[in-house]
Protein backbone atom coordinates (compact mmCIF):
# COMPACT_ATOMS: atom_id res chain seq x y z
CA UNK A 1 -8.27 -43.51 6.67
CA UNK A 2 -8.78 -40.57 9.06
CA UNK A 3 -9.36 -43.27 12.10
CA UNK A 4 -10.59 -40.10 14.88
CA UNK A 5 -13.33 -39.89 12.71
CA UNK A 6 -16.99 -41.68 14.27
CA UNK A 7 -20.48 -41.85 13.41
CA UNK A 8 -22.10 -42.27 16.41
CA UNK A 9 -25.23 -43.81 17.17
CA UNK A 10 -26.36 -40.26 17.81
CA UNK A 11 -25.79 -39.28 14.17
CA UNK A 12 -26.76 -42.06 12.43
CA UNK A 13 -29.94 -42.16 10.27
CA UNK A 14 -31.51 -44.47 7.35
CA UNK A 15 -29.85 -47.91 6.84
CA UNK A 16 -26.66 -46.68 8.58
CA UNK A 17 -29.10 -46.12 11.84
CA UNK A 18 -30.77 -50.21 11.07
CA UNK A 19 -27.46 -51.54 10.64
CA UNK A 20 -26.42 -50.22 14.10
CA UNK A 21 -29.41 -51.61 15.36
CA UNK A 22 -28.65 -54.98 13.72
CA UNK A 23 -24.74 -55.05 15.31
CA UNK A 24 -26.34 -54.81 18.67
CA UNK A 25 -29.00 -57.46 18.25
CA UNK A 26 -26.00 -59.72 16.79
CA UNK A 27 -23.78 -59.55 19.24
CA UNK A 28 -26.40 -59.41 22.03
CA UNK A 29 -24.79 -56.37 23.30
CA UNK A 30 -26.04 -52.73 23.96
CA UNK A 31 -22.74 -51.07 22.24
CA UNK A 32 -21.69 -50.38 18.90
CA UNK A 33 -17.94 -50.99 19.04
CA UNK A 34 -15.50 -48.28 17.63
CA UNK A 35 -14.11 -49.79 15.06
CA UNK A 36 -17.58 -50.17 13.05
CA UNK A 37 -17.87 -46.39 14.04
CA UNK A 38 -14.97 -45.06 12.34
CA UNK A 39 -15.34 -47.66 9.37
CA UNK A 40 -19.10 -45.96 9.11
CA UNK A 41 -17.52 -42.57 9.15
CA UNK A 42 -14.88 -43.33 6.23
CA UNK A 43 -16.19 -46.10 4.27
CA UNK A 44 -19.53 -46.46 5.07
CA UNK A 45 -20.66 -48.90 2.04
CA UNK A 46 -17.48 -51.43 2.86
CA UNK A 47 -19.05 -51.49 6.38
CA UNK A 48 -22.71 -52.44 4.74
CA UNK A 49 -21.12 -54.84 2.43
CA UNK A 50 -18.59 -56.18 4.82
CA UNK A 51 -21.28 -56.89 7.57
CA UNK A 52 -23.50 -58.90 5.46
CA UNK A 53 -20.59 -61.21 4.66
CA UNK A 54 -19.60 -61.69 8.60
CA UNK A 55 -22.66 -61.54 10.20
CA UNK A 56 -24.14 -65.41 9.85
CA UNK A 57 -20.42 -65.72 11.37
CA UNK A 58 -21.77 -64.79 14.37
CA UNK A 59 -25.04 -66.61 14.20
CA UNK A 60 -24.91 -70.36 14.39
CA UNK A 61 -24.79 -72.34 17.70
CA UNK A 62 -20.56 -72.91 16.94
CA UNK A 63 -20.29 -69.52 17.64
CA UNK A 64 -22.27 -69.55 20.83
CA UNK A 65 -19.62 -72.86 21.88
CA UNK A 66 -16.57 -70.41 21.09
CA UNK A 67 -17.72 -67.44 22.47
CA UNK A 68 -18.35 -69.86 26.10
CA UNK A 69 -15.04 -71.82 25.42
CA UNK A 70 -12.96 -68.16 25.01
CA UNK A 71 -14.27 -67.03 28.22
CA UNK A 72 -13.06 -70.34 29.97
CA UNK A 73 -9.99 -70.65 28.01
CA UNK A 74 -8.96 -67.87 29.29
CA UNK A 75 -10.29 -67.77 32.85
CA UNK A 76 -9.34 -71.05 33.93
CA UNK A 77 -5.59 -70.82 32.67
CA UNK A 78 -5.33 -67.96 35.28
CA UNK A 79 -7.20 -69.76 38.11
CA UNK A 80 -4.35 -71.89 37.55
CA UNK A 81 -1.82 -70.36 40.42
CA UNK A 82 -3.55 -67.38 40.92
CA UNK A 83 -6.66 -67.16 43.36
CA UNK A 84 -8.09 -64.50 41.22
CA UNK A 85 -10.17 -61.36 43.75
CA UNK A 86 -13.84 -60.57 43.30
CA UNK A 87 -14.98 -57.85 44.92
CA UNK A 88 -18.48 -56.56 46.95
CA UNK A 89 -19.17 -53.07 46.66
CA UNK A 90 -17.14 -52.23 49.94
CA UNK A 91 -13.59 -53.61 48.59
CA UNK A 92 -13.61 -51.32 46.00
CA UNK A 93 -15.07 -48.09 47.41
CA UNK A 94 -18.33 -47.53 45.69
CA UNK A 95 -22.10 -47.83 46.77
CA UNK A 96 -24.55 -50.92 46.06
CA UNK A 97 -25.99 -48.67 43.63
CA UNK A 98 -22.76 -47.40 41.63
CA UNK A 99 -21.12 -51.13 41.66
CA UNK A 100 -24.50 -52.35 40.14
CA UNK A 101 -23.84 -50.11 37.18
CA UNK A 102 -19.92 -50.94 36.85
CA UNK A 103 -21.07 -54.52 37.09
CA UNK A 104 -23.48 -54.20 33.96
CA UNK A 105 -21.22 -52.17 32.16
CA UNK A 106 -18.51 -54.19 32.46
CA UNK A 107 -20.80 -57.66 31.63
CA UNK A 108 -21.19 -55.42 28.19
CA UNK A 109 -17.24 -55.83 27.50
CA UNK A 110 -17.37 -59.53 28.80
CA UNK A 111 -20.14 -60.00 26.49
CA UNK A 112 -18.35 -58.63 23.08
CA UNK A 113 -14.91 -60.14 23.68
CA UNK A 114 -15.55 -62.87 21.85
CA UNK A 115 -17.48 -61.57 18.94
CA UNK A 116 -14.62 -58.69 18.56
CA UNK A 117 -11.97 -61.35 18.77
CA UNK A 118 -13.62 -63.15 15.92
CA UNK A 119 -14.01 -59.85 13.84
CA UNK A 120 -11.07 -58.79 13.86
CA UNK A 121 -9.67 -62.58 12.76
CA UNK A 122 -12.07 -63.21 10.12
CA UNK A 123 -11.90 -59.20 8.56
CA UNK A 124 -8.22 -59.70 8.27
CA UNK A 125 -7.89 -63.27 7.11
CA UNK A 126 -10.60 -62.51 4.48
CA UNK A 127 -8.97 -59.09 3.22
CA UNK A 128 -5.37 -60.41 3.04
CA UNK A 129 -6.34 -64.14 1.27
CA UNK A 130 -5.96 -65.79 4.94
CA UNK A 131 -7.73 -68.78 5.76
CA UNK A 132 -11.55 -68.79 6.32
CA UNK A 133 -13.71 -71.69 6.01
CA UNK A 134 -11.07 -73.38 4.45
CA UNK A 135 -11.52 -76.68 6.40
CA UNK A 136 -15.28 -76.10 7.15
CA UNK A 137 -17.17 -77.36 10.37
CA UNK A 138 -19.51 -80.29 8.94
CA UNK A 139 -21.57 -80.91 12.20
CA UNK A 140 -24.99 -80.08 13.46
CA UNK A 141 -23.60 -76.55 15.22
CA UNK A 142 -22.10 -75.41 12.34
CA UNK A 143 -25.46 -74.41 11.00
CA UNK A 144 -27.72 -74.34 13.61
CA UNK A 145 -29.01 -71.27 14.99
CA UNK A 146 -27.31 -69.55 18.03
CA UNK A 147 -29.28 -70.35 21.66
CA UNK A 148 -31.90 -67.98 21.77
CA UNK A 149 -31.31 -67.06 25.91
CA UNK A 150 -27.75 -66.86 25.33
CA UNK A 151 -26.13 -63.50 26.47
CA UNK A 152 -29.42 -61.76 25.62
CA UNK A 153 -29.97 -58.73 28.16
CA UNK A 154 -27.61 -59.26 30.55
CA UNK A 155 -25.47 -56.05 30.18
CA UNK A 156 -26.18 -52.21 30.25
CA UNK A 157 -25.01 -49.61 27.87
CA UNK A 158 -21.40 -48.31 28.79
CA UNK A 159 -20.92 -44.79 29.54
CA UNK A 160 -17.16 -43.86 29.08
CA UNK A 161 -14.74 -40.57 30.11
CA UNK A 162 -13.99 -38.08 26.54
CA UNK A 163 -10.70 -39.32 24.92
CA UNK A 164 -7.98 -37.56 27.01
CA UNK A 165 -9.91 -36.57 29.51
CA UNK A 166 -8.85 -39.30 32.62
CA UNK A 167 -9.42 -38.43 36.53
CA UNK A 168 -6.46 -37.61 38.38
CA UNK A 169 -7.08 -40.75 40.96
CA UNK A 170 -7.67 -42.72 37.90
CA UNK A 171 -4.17 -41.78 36.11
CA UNK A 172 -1.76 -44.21 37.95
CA UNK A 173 -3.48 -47.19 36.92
CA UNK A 174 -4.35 -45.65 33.49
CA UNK A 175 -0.44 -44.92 33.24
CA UNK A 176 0.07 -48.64 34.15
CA UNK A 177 -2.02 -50.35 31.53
CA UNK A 178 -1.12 -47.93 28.79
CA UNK A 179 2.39 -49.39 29.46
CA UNK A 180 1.46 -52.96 29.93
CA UNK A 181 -0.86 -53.15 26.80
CA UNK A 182 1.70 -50.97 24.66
CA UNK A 183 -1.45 -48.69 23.85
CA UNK A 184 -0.60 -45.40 22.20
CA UNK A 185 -2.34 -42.01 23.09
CA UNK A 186 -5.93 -43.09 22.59
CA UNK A 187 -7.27 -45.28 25.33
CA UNK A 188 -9.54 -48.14 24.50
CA UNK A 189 -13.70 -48.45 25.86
CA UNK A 190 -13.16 -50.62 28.00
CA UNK A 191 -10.60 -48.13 30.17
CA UNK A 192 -12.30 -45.18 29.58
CA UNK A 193 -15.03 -47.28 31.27
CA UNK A 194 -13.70 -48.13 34.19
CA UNK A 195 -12.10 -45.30 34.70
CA UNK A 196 -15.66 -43.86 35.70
CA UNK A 197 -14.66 -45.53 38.57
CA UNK A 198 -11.19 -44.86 40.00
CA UNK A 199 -11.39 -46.53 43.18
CA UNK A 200 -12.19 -49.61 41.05
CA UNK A 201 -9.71 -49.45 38.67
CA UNK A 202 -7.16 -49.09 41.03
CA UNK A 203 -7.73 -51.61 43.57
CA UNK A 204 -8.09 -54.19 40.50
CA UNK A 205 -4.78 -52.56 38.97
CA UNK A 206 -2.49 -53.39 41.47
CA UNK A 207 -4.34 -56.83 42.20
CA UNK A 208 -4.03 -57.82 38.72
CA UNK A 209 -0.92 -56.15 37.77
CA UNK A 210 0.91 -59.86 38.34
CA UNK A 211 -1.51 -61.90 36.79
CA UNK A 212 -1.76 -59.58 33.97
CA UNK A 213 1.91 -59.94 33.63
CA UNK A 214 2.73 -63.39 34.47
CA UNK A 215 3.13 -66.04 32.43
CA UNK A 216 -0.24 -67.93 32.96
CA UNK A 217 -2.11 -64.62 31.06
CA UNK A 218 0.65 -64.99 28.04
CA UNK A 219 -0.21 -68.91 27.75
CA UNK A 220 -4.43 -67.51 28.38
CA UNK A 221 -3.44 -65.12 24.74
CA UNK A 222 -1.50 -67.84 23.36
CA UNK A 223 -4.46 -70.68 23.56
CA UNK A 224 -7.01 -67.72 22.74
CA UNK A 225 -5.45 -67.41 19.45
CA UNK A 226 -4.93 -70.76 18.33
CA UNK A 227 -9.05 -70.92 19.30
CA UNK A 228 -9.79 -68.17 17.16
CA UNK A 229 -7.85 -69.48 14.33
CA UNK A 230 -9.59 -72.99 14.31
CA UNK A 231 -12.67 -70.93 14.32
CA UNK A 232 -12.22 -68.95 11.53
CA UNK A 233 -10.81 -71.93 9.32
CA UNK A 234 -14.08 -74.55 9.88
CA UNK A 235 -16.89 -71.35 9.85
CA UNK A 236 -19.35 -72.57 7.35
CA UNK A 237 -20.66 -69.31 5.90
CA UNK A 238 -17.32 -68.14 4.67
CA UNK A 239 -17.52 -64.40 3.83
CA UNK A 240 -16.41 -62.79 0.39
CA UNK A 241 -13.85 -60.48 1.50
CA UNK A 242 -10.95 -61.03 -0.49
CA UNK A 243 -9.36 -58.12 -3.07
CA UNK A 244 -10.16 -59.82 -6.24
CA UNK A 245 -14.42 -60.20 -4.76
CA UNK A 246 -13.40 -56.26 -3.47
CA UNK A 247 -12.82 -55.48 -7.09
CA UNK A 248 -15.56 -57.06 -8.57
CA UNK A 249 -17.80 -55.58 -6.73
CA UNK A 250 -16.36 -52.35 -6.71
CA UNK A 251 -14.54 -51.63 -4.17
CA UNK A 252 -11.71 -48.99 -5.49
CA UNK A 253 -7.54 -50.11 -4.63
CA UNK A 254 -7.39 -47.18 -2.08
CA UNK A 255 -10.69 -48.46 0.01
CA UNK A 256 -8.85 -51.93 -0.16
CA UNK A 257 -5.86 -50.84 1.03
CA UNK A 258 -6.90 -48.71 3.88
CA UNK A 259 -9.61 -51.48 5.50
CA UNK A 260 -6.93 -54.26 5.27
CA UNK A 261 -4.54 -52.07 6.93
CA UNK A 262 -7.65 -51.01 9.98
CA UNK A 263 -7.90 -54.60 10.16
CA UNK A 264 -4.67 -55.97 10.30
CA UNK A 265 -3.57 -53.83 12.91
CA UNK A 266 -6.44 -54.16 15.31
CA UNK A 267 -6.06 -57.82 15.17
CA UNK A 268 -2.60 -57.83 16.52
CA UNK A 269 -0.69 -55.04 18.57
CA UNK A 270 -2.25 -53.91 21.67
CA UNK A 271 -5.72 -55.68 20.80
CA UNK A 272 -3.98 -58.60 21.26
CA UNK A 273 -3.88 -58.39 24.57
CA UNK A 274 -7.05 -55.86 25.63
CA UNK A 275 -9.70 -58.55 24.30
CA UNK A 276 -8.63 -61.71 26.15
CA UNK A 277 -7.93 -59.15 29.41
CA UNK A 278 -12.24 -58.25 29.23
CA UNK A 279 -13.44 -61.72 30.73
CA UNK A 280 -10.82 -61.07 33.48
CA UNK A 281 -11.97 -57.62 34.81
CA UNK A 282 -15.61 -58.83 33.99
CA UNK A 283 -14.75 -61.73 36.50
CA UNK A 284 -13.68 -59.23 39.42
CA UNK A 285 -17.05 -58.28 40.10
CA UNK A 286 -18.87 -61.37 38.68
CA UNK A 287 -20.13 -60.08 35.80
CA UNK A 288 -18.56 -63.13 33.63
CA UNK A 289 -20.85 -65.06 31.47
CA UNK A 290 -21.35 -68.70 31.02
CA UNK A 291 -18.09 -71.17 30.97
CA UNK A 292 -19.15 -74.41 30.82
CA UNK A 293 -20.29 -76.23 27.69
CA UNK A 294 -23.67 -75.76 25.91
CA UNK A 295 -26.19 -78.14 25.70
């Protein structure tokens, strides 16, 4: 799988155009993430297959509890020790006007870090025989329909710097997370994000350099996990993604092969520790979503 290959919104037309469309209205979030991209681009009828199994995943009112109870998980642990900055337009260099747009951007990220956490957990459970739905949810929420308000509107399209191309007062900080994240040469969307905005990414560098590093963020990826897993084992819609449904359905040993490998490695490596940092940076300029428990 040739993974610097992308259809982009741009370029996509017919159902592969409508089931962009439908990604966004499912995950309540004006971006189409790259890794549907470059599944689109090399196996475009896994992708249209795939996301009919996991979409009612993402569509029942235990979702909406996870995706509220990830953000909190994972904000409170650090709040634990840490008085954690959030900045006005003036700490961090930019005009009213410029921070609005950072702010809405980066609500985008906070928005998706759930749903991409559960993607990736369910995609590679279900392609290498992993649990999913194996000890299904049996109340109300399981099946009930996510809260219509919920998330809806609240973040703006991100723009993002060309792959390679980072400003030079943007490069220390870039240098800093590649290291910390153990990223390889391509930077991920949320970094080529902010780095639209070096005085930003800076100034939130160096103040979250220790949390980032500290033990309380390890423990935040820790309890993220075990969430995620729990989640994926009681879903009630459990999607047909294992080899022997691949086969059946058609699905040749090569296409097999090459999304279980995508999968598996974007649900552990450096993604392990990019997703749970999005609430985080999200938080610095309080573009963080709801954290306390639904009604």
């Amino acid at each position: 799988m040739d993974t610097t290959k992308q259809v982009y919104e741009a370029a996509a037309s017919g159902w592969q155009h409508g089931l962009y469309a439908d990604i966004k209205h499912t995950f309540r979030a004006p971006l189409v993430n790259w890794i549907f991209r470059t599944t689109m681009a090399n196996e475009p009828e896994f992708l249209r297959y795939a996301w009919g199994q996991v979409k009612p995943v993402f569509e029942t009112k235990t979702f909406a509890d996870f995706s509220v109870t990830y953000r909190d998980t994972i904000l409170a642990e650090l709040e634990t020790g840490h008085e954690l900055p959030g900045y006005e337009p003036t700490d961090v260099g930019l005009t009213p006007s410029a921070f609005r747009e950072l702010r809405g951007q980066v609500a985008t990220f906070d928005i998706v870090a759930p749903r991409l956490a559960i993607l990736f957990e369910t995609m590679d459970r279900g392609l290498n025989d992993g649990d999913v739905g194996t000890t299904p949810d049996m109340s109300e929420a399981a099946c009930a329909p996510f809260p219509h308000g919920l998330d809806r509107n609240r973040g703006l399209a991100p723009t993002m710097l060309p792959q390679g191309q980072v400003p030079d007062d943007a490069q220390p900080a870039i240098d800093g997370l590649t290291e910390f994240h153990g990223l390889g040469d391509s930077l991920p969307s949320i970094y080529r994000c902010l780095g639209q905005w070096p005085s930003y990414l800076d100034t939130a560098w160096h103040d979250l350099k220790p949390v980032l590093e500290g033990d309380a963020f390890e423990q935040a990826v820790t309890e993220s996990e075990a969430l995620k897993g729990s989640f994926v084992e009681g879903v009630a819609f459990r999607p047909q993604l294992d080899p022997t449904t691949l086969r059946a359905v058609g699905f040749t040993e090569t296409t097999i092969a090459d999304v279980q490998d995508l999968f598996s490695s974007f649900n552990g490596g450096a993604v392990r520790t990019v997703i749970p940092a999005l609430p985080l940076f999200a938080k610095t300029v309080g573009a963080e979503g709801k954290r306390n428990a639904l009604r």
